[in-house]
Each structure stands twice: as structure tokens, then as C-alpha cells.
Protein backbone atom coordinates (compact mmCIF):
# COMPACT_ATOMS: atom_id res chain seq x y z
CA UNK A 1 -86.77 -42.53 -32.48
CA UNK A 2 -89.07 -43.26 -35.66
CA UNK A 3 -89.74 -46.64 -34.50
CA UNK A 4 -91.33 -45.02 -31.24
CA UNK A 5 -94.03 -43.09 -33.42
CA UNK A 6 -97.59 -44.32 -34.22
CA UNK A 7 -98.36 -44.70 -38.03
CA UNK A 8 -100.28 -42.19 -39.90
CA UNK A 9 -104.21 -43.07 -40.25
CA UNK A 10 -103.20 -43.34 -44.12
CA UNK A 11 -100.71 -46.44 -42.92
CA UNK A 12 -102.91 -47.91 -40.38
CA UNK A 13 -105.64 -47.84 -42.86
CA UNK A 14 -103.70 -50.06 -45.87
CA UNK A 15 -105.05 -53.99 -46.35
CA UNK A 16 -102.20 -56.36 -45.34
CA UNK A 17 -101.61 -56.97 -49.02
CA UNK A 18 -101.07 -52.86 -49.67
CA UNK A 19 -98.69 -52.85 -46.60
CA UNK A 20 -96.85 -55.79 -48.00
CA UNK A 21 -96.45 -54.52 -51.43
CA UNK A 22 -95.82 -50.80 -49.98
CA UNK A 23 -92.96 -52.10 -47.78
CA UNK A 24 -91.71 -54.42 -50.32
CA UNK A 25 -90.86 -52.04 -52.53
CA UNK A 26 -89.43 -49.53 -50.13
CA UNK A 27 -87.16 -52.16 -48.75
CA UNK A 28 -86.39 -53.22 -52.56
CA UNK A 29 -85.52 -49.53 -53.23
CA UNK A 30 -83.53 -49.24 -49.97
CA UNK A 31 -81.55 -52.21 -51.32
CA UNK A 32 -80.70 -50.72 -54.68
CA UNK A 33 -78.95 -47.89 -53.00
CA UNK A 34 -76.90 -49.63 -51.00
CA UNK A 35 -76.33 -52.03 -53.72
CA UNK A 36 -75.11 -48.66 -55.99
CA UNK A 37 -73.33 -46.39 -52.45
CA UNK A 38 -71.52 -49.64 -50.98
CA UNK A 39 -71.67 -52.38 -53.10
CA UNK A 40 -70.08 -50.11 -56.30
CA UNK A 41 -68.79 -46.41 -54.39
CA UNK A 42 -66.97 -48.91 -51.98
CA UNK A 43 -66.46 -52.05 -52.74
CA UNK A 44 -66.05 -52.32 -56.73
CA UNK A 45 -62.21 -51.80 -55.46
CA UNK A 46 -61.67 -54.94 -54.38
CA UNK A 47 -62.32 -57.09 -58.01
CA UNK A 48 -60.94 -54.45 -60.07
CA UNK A 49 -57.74 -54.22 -58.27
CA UNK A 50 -56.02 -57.15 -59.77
CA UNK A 51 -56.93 -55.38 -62.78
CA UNK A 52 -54.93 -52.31 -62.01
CA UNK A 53 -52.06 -53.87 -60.66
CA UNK A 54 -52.39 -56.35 -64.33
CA UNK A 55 -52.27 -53.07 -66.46
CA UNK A 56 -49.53 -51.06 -64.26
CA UNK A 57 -51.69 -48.20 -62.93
CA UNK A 58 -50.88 -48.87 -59.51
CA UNK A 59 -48.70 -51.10 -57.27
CA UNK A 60 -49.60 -53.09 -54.12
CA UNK A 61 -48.38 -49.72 -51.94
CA UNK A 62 -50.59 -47.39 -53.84
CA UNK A 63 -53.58 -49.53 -53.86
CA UNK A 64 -53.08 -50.10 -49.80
CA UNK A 65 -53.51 -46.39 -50.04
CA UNK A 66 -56.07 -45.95 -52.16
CA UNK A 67 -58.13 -48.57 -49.98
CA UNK A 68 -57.38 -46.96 -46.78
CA UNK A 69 -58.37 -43.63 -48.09
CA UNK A 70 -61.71 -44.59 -49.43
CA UNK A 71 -61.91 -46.02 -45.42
CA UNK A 72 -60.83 -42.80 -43.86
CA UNK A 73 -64.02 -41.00 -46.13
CA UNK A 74 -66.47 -43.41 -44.86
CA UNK A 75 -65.21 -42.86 -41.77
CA UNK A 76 -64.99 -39.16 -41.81
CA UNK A 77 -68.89 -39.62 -43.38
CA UNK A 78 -69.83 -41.25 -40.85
CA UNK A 79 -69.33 -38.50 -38.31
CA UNK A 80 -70.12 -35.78 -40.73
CA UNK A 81 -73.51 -36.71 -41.27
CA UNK A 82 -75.07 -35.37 -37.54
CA UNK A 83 -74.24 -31.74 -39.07
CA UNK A 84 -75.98 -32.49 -42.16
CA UNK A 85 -79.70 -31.00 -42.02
CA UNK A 86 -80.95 -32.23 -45.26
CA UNK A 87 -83.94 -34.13 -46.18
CA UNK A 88 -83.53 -37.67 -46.26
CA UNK A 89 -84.76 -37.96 -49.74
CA UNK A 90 -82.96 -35.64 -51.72
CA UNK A 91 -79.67 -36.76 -49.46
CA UNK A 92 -80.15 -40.54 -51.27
CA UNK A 93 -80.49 -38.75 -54.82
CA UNK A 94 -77.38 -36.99 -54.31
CA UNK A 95 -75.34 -39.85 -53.06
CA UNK A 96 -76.63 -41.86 -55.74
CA UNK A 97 -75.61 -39.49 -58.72
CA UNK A 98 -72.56 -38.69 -57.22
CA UNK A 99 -71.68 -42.20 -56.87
CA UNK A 100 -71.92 -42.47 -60.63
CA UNK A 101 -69.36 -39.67 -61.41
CA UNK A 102 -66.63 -40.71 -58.72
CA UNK A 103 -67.30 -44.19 -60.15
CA UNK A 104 -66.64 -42.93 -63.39
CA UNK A 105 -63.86 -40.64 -62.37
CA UNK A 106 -61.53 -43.46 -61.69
CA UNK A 107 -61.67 -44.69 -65.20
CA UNK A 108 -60.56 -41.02 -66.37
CA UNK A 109 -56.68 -40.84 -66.34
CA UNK A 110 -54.01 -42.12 -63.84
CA UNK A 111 -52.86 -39.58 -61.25
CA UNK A 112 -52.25 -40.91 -58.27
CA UNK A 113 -52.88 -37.96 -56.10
CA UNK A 114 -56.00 -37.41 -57.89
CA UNK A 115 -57.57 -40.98 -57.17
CA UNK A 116 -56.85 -40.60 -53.45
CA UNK A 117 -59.34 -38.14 -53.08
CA UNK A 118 -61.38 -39.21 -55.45
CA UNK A 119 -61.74 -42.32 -53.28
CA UNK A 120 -61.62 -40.64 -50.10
CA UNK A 121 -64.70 -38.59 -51.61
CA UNK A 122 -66.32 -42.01 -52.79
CA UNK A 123 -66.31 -42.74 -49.19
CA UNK A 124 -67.82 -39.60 -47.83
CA UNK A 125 -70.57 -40.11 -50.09
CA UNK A 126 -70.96 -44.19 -49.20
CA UNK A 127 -71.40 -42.84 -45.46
CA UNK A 128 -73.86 -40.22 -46.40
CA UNK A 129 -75.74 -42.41 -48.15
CA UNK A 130 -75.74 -45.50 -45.88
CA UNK A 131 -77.35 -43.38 -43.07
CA UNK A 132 -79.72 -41.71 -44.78
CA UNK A 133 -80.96 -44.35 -46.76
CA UNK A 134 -81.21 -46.41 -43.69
CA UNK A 135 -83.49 -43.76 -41.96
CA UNK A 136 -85.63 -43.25 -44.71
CA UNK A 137 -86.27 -46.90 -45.32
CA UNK A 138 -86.57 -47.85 -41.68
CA UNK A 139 -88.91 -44.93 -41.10
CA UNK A 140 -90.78 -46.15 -43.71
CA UNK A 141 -91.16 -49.91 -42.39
CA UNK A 142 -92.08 -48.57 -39.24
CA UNK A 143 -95.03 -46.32 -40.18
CA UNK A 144 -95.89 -50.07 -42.11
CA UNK A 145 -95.47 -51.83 -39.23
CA UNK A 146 -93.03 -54.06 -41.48
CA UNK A 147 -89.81 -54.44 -39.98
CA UNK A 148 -89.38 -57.97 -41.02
CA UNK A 149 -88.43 -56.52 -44.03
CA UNK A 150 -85.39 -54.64 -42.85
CA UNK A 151 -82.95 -57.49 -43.45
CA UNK A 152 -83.32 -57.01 -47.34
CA UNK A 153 -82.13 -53.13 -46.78
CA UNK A 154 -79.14 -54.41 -45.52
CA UNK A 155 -78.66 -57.14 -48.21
CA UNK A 156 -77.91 -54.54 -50.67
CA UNK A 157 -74.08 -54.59 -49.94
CA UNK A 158 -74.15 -58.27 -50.93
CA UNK A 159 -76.13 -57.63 -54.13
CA UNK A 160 -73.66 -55.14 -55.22
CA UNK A 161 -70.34 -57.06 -54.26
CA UNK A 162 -72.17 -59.77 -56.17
CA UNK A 163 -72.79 -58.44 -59.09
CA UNK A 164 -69.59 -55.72 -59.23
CA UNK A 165 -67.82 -59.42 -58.41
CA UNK A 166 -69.13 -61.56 -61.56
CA UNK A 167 -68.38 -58.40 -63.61
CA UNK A 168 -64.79 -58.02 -62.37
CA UNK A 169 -64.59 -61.73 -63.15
CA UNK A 170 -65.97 -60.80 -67.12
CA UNK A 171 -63.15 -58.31 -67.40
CA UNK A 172 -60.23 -60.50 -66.56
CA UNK A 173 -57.14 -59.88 -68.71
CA UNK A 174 -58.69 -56.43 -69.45
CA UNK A 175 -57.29 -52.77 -68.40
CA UNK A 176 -59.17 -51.70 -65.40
CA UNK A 177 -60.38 -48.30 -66.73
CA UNK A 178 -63.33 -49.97 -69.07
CA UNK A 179 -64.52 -51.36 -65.67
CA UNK A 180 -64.67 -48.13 -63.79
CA UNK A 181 -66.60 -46.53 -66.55
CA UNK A 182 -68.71 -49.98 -66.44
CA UNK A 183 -69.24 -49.78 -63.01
CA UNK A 184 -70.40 -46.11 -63.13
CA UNK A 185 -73.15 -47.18 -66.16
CA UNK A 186 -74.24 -50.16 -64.00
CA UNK A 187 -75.15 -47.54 -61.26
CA UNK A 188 -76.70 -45.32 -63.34
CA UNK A 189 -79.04 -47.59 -64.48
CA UNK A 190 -79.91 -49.06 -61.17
CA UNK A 191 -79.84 -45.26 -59.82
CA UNK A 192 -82.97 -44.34 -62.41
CA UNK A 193 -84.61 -47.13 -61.21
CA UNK A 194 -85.37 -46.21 -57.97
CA UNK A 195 -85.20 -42.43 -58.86
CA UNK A 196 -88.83 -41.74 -57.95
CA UNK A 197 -89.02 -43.89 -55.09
CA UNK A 198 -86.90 -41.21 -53.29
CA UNK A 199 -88.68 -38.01 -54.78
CA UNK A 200 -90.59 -37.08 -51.32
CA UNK A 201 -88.67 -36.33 -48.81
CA UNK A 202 -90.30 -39.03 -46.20
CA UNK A 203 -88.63 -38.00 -42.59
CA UNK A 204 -87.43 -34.45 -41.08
CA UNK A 205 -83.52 -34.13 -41.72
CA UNK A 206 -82.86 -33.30 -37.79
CA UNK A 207 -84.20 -36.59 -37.42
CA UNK A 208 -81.34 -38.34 -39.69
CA UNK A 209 -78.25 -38.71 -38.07
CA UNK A 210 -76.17 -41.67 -38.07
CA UNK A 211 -76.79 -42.66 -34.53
CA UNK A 212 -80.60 -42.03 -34.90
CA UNK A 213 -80.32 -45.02 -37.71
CA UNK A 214 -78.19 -47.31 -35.91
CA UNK A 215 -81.24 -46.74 -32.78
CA UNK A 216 -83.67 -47.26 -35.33
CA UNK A 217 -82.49 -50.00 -37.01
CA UNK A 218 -82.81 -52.86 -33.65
CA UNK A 219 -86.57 -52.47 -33.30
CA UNK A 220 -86.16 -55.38 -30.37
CA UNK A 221 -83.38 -54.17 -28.35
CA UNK A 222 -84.28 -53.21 -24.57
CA UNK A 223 -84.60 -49.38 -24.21
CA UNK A 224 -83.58 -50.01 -20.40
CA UNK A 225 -80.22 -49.20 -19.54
CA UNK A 226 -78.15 -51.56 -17.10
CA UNK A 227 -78.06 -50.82 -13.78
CA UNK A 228 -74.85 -50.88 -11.97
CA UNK A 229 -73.08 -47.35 -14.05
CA UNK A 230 -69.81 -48.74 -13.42
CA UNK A 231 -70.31 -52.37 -14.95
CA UNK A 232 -72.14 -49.95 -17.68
CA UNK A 233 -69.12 -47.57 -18.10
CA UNK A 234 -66.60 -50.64 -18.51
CA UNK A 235 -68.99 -52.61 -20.70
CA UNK A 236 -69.06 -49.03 -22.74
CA UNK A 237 -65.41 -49.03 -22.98
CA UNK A 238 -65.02 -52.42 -24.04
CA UNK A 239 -67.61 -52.77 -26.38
CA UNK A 240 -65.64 -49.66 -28.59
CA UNK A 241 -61.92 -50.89 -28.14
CA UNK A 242 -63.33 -54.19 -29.46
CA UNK A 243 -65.65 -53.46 -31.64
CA UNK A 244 -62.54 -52.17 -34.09
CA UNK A 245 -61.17 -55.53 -33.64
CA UNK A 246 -63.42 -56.85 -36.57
CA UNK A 247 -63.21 -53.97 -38.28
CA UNK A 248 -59.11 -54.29 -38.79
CA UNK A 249 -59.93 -57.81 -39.12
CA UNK A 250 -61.80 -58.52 -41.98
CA UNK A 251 -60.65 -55.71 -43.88
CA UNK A 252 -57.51 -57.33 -44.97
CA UNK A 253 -59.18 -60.23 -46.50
CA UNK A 254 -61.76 -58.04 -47.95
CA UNK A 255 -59.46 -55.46 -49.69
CA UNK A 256 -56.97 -57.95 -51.17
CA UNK A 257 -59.08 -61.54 -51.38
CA UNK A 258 -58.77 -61.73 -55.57
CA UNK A 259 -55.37 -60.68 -55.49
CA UNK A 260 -54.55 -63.34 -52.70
CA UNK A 261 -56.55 -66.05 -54.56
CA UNK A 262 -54.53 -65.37 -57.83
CA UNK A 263 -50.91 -65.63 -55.99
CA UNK A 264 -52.13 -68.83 -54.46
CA UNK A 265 -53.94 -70.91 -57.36
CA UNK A 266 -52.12 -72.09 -60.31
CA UNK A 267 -52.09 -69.26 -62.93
CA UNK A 268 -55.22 -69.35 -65.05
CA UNK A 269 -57.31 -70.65 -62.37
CA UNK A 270 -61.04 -69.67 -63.21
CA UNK A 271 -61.26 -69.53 -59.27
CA UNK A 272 -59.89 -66.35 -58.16
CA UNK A 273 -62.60 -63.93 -59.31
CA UNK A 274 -65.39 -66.12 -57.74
CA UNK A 275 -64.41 -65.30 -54.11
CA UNK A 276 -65.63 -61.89 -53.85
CA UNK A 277 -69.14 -62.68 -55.09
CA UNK A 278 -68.62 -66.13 -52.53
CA UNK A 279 -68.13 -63.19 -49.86
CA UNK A 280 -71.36 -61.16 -51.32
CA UNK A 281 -73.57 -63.93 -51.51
CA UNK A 282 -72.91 -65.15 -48.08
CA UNK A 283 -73.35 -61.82 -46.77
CA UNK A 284 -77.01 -61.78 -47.95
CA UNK A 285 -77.69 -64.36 -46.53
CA UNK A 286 -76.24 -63.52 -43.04
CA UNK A 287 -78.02 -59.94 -43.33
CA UNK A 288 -81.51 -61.68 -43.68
CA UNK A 289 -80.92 -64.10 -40.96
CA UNK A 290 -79.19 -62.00 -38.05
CA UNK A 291 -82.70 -59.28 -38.74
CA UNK A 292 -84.65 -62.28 -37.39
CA UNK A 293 -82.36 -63.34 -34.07
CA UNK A 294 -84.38 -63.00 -30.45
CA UNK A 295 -83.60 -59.76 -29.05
CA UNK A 296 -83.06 -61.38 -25.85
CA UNK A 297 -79.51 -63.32 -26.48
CA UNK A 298 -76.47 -62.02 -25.26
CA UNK A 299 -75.27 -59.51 -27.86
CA UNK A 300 -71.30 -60.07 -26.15
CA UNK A 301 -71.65 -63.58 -27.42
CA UNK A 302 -73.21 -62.94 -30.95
CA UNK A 303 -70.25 -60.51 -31.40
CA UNK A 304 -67.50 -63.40 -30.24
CA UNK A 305 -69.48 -65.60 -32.53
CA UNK A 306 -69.05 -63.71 -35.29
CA UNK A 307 -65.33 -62.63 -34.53
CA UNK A 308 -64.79 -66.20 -34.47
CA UNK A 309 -66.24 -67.12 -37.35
CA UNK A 310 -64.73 -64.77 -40.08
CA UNK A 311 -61.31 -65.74 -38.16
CA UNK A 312 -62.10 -69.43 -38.96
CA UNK A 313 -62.44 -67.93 -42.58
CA UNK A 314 -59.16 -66.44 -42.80
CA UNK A 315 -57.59 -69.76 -41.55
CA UNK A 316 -59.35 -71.51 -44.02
CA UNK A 317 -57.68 -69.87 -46.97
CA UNK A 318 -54.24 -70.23 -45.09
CA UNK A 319 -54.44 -73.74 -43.82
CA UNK A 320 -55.83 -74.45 -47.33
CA UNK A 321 -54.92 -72.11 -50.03
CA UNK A 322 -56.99 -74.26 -52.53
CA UNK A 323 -59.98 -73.42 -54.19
CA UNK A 324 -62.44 -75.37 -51.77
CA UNK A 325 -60.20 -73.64 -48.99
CA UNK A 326 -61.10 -70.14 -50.25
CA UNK A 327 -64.27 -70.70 -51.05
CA UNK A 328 -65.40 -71.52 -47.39
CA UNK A 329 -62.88 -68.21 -46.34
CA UNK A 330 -64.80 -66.33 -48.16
CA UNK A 331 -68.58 -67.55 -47.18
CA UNK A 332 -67.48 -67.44 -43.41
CA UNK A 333 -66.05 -64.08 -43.53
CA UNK A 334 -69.21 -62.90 -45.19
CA UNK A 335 -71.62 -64.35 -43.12
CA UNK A 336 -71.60 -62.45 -39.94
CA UNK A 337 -70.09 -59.42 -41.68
CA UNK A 338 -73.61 -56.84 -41.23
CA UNK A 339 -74.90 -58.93 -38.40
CA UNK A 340 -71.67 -57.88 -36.41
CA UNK A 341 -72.56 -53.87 -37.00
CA UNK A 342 -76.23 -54.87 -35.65
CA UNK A 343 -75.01 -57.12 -32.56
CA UNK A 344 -72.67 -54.14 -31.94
CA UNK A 345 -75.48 -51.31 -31.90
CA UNK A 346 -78.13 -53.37 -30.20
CA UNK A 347 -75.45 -54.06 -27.03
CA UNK A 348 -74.89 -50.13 -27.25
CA UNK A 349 -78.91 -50.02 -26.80
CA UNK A 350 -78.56 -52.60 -23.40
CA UNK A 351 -75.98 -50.28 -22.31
CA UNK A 352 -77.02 -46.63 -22.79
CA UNK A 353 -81.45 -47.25 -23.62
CA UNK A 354 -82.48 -44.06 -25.40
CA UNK A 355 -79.22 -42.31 -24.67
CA UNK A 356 -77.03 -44.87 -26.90
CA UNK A 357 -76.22 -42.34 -29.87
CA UNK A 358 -72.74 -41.71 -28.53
CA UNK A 359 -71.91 -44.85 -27.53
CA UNK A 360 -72.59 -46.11 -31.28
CA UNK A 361 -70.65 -43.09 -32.95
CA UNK A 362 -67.59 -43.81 -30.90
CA UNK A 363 -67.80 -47.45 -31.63
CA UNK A 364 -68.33 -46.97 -35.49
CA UNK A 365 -65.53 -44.93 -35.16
CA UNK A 366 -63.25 -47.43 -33.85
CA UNK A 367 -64.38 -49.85 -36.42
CA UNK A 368 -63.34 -47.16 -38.96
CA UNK A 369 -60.27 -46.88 -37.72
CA UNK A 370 -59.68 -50.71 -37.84
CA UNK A 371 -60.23 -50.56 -41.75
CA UNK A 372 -58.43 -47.39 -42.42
CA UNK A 373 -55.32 -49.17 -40.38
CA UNK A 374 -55.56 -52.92 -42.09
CA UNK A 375 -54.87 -52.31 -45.85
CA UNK A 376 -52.21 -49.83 -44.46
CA UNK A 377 -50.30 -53.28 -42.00
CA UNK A 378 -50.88 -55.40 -44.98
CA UNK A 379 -48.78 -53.69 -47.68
CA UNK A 380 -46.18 -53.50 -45.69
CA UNK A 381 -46.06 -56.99 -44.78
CA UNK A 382 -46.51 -58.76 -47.69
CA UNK A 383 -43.84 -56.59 -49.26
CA UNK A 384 -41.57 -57.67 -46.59
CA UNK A 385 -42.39 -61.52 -46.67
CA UNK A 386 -43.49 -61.85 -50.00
CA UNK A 387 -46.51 -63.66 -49.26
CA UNK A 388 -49.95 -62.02 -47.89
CA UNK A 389 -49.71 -65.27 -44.91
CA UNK A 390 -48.36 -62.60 -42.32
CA UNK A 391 -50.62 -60.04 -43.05
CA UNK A 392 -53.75 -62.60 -43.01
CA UNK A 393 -52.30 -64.36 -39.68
CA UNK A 394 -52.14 -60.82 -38.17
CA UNK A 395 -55.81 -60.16 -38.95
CA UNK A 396 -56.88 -63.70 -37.46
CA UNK A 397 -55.37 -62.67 -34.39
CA UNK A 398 -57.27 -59.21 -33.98
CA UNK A 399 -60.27 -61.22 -34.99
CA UNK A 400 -59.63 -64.33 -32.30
CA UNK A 401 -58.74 -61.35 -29.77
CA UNK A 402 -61.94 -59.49 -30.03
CA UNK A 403 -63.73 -62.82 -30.12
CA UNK A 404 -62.33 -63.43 -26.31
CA UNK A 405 -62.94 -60.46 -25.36
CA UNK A 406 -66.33 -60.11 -25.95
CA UNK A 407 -66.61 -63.48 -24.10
CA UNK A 408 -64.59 -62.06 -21.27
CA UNK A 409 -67.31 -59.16 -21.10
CA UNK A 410 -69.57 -61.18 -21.14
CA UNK A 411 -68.46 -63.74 -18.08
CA UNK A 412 -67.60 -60.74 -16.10
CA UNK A 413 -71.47 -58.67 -16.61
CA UNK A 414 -73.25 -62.54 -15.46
CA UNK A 415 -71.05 -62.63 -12.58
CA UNK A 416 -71.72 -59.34 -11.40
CA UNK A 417 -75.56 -59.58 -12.27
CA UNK A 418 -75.35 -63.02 -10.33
């Protein structure tokens, strides 16, 4: 694991202010190109799709299936990206350019057929460049001895849905196309800016696997497995048929929240486009904070904590479809959105010590499948009832479900420790 390796001399030899500034700017970097592969390849979706369905170029079906197919990429990323044997470096550059021309793609005419894989593509490349711009940055933190400064990597979602949000809000009454093509200049400009930053390649590509990053990215966690291999083997299962409980979960609200905003406020509302950056901001915010949690708490009970609290998010906006009501929906369900993904992988750590790297593909892969599957029960739904309650109430449910389950894994590994 790269966090396991001693520093070069070079490293060791840096004045606290060098190692600041040196990891500062890798981290700052690292944050641009998630802000560019997730925040715009994956997310620009959601505030642009009241646009498309404004300017007829798709209906509520086809965007539930353009949603689930960028989903099904990421997901199909995720597990491509052991077999990929390329240096980190050069991996980031070519996520980040080809982020710009599938951005820009979906501005370029209206087939249907041709969108789907341009957004499945979109996110293959997210997935690529997640992981390997995780390993490179947290490789680089570690030769630093900086880890503190991991939580702004993982801010960079947030930044992007933030400022992809605000935009989307800008273009309002506007065809959707300009804002693809937007979108794409946006992250070309923040793609030359950290250009250089990535022109070494700074870690071995055998060494850059999605598992690998998800090890190195809970410096803290016990390497130690548990003892009893049962308890483990159960506690293995449950933590991956759960773990895609959030996953379905907050997908729903994520895909549709400006659409459901704008069916629920009075028409010309200047609320509906604020959500999404709401949801950005608060995800910042939860990234930086969950990086700097002890270690030692029960990861079972983080997880149920943060089930619970984007479900208490969803109810919000459908006990009170108001602004004030969606405006705490949307900072709940953001909050513990990454530190979910690092309670999860941590608790795969307890389970499995060094050996965890299966346990955390199989469980991102059930969270994958939870996304793919939620835009695809929501259409459906809402077409039925005519309202996107049902759909929301449905994800609540998954949400509250994997909440008491984690609690019941929890209760049932103290007893048997006791």
C-alpha cells in the first residue's frame, strides 16, 4: 500500500513550510480533477436536465436512461480499472481531455442512441479518473507525510456540482445544448490548469487499481483483521448487500432534485436551481470533516448515521415541499454523501486488514448497482402517480433500511465480541 512506504530522502528532507505548500498544491490539483471527471463528466446532468426536458430533447423516460447509463459506465469503470496498467499520470490527462469532448459531445445534435453511450462513456472515464487521481494524490500526501490534506481531494465533487449548479441556474429558460458546450469550455480551462501538475508519472501503474485507492485512502483504519472468520464472513456479506442501500438511495434525489424542486414551487420560483449547489456545498463540507473522524469509532454506526441522515433529507423535501424544506433536503443528503464511501472502505479494512481489495470492489459494486437501478424505479413511478412523492418515499425506505441494518451489524459483532 503507498501509505506503508517510507518517503524519499528528497521528501523527508523539505522544511514544514515546502511540505505544506508541496501538498497543498497536489491536493488543490487532485481537487480540480475531480471537480472536471465528477463534478462536470457526471454530475453536470442533473442541472441541465430541466433544461432538456424545457427545450424537448428528451422526456422524463429518456433522461432516467440516460442517467442510469452514465451509472452503469462508472460502474463498469470501476471494475475495469485493475486491468488498466497505465501510469497514473498520463491516466488523469486522458480522463481529463476526454472529459472535455464527451462534455462537449452532448451539446452536438440529438440522437438518442447516440447520447446513451456517450454518457455511458462519460462514466467510464469518471471511474478511470476517480481512481487514478486518487492514487496519485494520496501517494503523493503520503511521501509528504500530509494526509490531513486528503479531505480537500475529495471536496472536488462538491466544487464541481457547485459551480456546474450556479451555471445551470444562469442558463434557465435557455436550450440545454449552449450548456453542454459551456460545460465542456469550463473544463477545459480548469483541465490546463493543472496540466503540468500531472506531467510525471508519480506512482507505478500495477500499483493503481481501484481497491489499492480505496486501501490507501483510510490512513487510520486497523490493518488487523477480526477474529472470529465467521462473524467476519457475515459482517462481509452485510456490509455489500447494504452498502447499495445508499447508493439506490440518494440517487433518486440526486438525479432529479431541480426537476422535483420546479414541480413543487410556484412557477418562477428563483429556488429550484439553488438546490444542487445546496447539495455541493454541503458535500464539501462533509468531505473535509469525515477525513478528520477517530479511526477508532464504529464504522457500522457512521454508516447508519449517514443512511439516516440523507433519509431525513428526503423527508424534508416531502413533509415540506417549500423552499426552506428543500433547502435542508438537499444539505442533509449532501453531507454524509463521500464520508459514507470512506466509512464503507475503512469497515472493509476491520474486516479483511491488508487483504480488503475484494471486499471493497464487491461493495462498490453493489453501490453501483443501487444508482444504475434508482433513476430506472423513479421514471416509472412518477409516470404512474404523477408526482416524484412515490419514487422519493421508496428511496427513504432503502435509505432507513440500510440505516438499521448497519445498526443490526453492529449489535450483533458487540455481542459476540462480549
Amino acid at each position: 500500500m503507498a501509505r506503508s512506504e517510507a518517503p524519499p530522502a528528497a521528501a523527508r528532507a523539505l522544511s514544514s513550510d515546502e511540505t505544506e505548500r508541496r501538498a497543498g498544491a497536489a491536493a488543490l490539483a487532485c481537487m480540480v480533477g475531480l471537480a472536471v471527471a465528477l463534478g462536470v463528466g457526471r454530475f453536470a446532468f442533473t442541472p441541465l436536465l430541466p433544461l432538456m426536458l424545457a427545450d424537448g430533447s428528451v422526456g422524463l423516460k429518456a433522461g432516467s436512461w440516460l442517467a442510469s447509463a452514465n451509472y452503469a459506465g462508472y460502474f463498469a469503470g470501476a471494475l475495469s480499472c485493475a486491468a488498466l496498467r497505465m501510469a497514473p499520470a498520463r491516466m488523469i490527462r486522458f480522463g481529463l481531455a476526454a472529459t472535455v469532448l464527451l462534455t462537449a459531445a452532448m451539446g452536438v445534435g440529438h440522437l438518442l442512441a447516440v447520447w446513451l453511450v456517450v454518457r455511458f462513456v462519460a462514466g467510464v472515464v469518471s471511474a478511470w479518473t476517480f481512481v487514478f487521481v486518487s492514487q496519485w494524490g494520496l501517494r503523493r500526501l503520503a511521501e509528504l507525510h500530509a494526509s490531513e490534506w486528503g479531505g480537500v481531494i475529495y471536496a472536488g465533487p462538491g466544487v464541481g456540482i457547485v459551480l456546474t449548479g450556479l451555471i445551470g441556474r444562469a442558463l434557465d429558460g435557455h436550450r440545454a445544448a449552449p450548456g453542454w458546450l459551456g460545460f465542456a469550455a469550463l473544463s477545459a480551462v480548469l483541465s490546463i490548469a493543472i496540466w503540468r501538475t500531472f506531467g510525471v508519472a508519480g506512482t507505478p501503474a500495477s500499483a493503481a487499481t481501484p481497491n489499492a485507492v480505496a486501501t490507501a485512502a483510510v490512513p487510520s483504519a486497523p490493518s488487523a483483521p477480526s477474529a472470529d472468520p465467521r462473524r467476519r464472513r457475515a459482517d462481509a456479506v452485510g456490509l455489500v448487500v447494504l452498502y447499495g442501500m445508499p447508493g439506490f438511495g440518494y440517487i433518486i434525489t440526486a438525479t432529479f432534485l431541480p426537476v422535483i424542486a420546479r414541480s413543487a414551487l410556484p412557477a418562477g420560483s428563483p429556488w429550484p436551481d439553488l438546490f444542487w449547489p445546496m447539495f455541493g456545498a454541503a458535500l464539501i463540507v462533509g468531505a473535509l470533516a469525515a477525513a478528520r473522524l477517530p479511526a477508532h469509532w464504529d464504522n457500522r454506526l457512521l454508516l447508519a448515521a449517514g443512511c439516516a441522515t440523507q433519509a431525513l433529507g428526503i423527508a424534508a423535501g416531502i413533509v415540506w415541499p417549500n423552499a426552506a424544506g428543500f433547502s435542508v433536503g438537499s444539505a442533509l443528503l449532501g453531507l454524509p454523501f463521500t464520508a459514507i464511501t470512506l466509512f464503507a472502505m475503512r469497515d472493509a479494512r476491520r474486516l479483511h486488514g491488508a487483504r480488503a481489495t475484494g471486499l471493497m470492489g464487491y461493495a462498490t459494486a453493489s453501490y453501483g448497482v443501487g444508482q444504475i437501478l434508482g433513476p430506472l424505479v423513479a421514471a416509472p413511478l412518477t409516470a404512474r402517480f404523477g408526482s416524484f412523492t412515490p419514487a422519493l418515499g421508496v428511496a427513504a425506505a432503502a435509505l432507513v433500511a440500510g440505516a438499521a441494518g448497519f445498526v443490526a451489524m453492529a449489535m450483533l459483532g458487540r455481542r459476540a465480541a462480549a
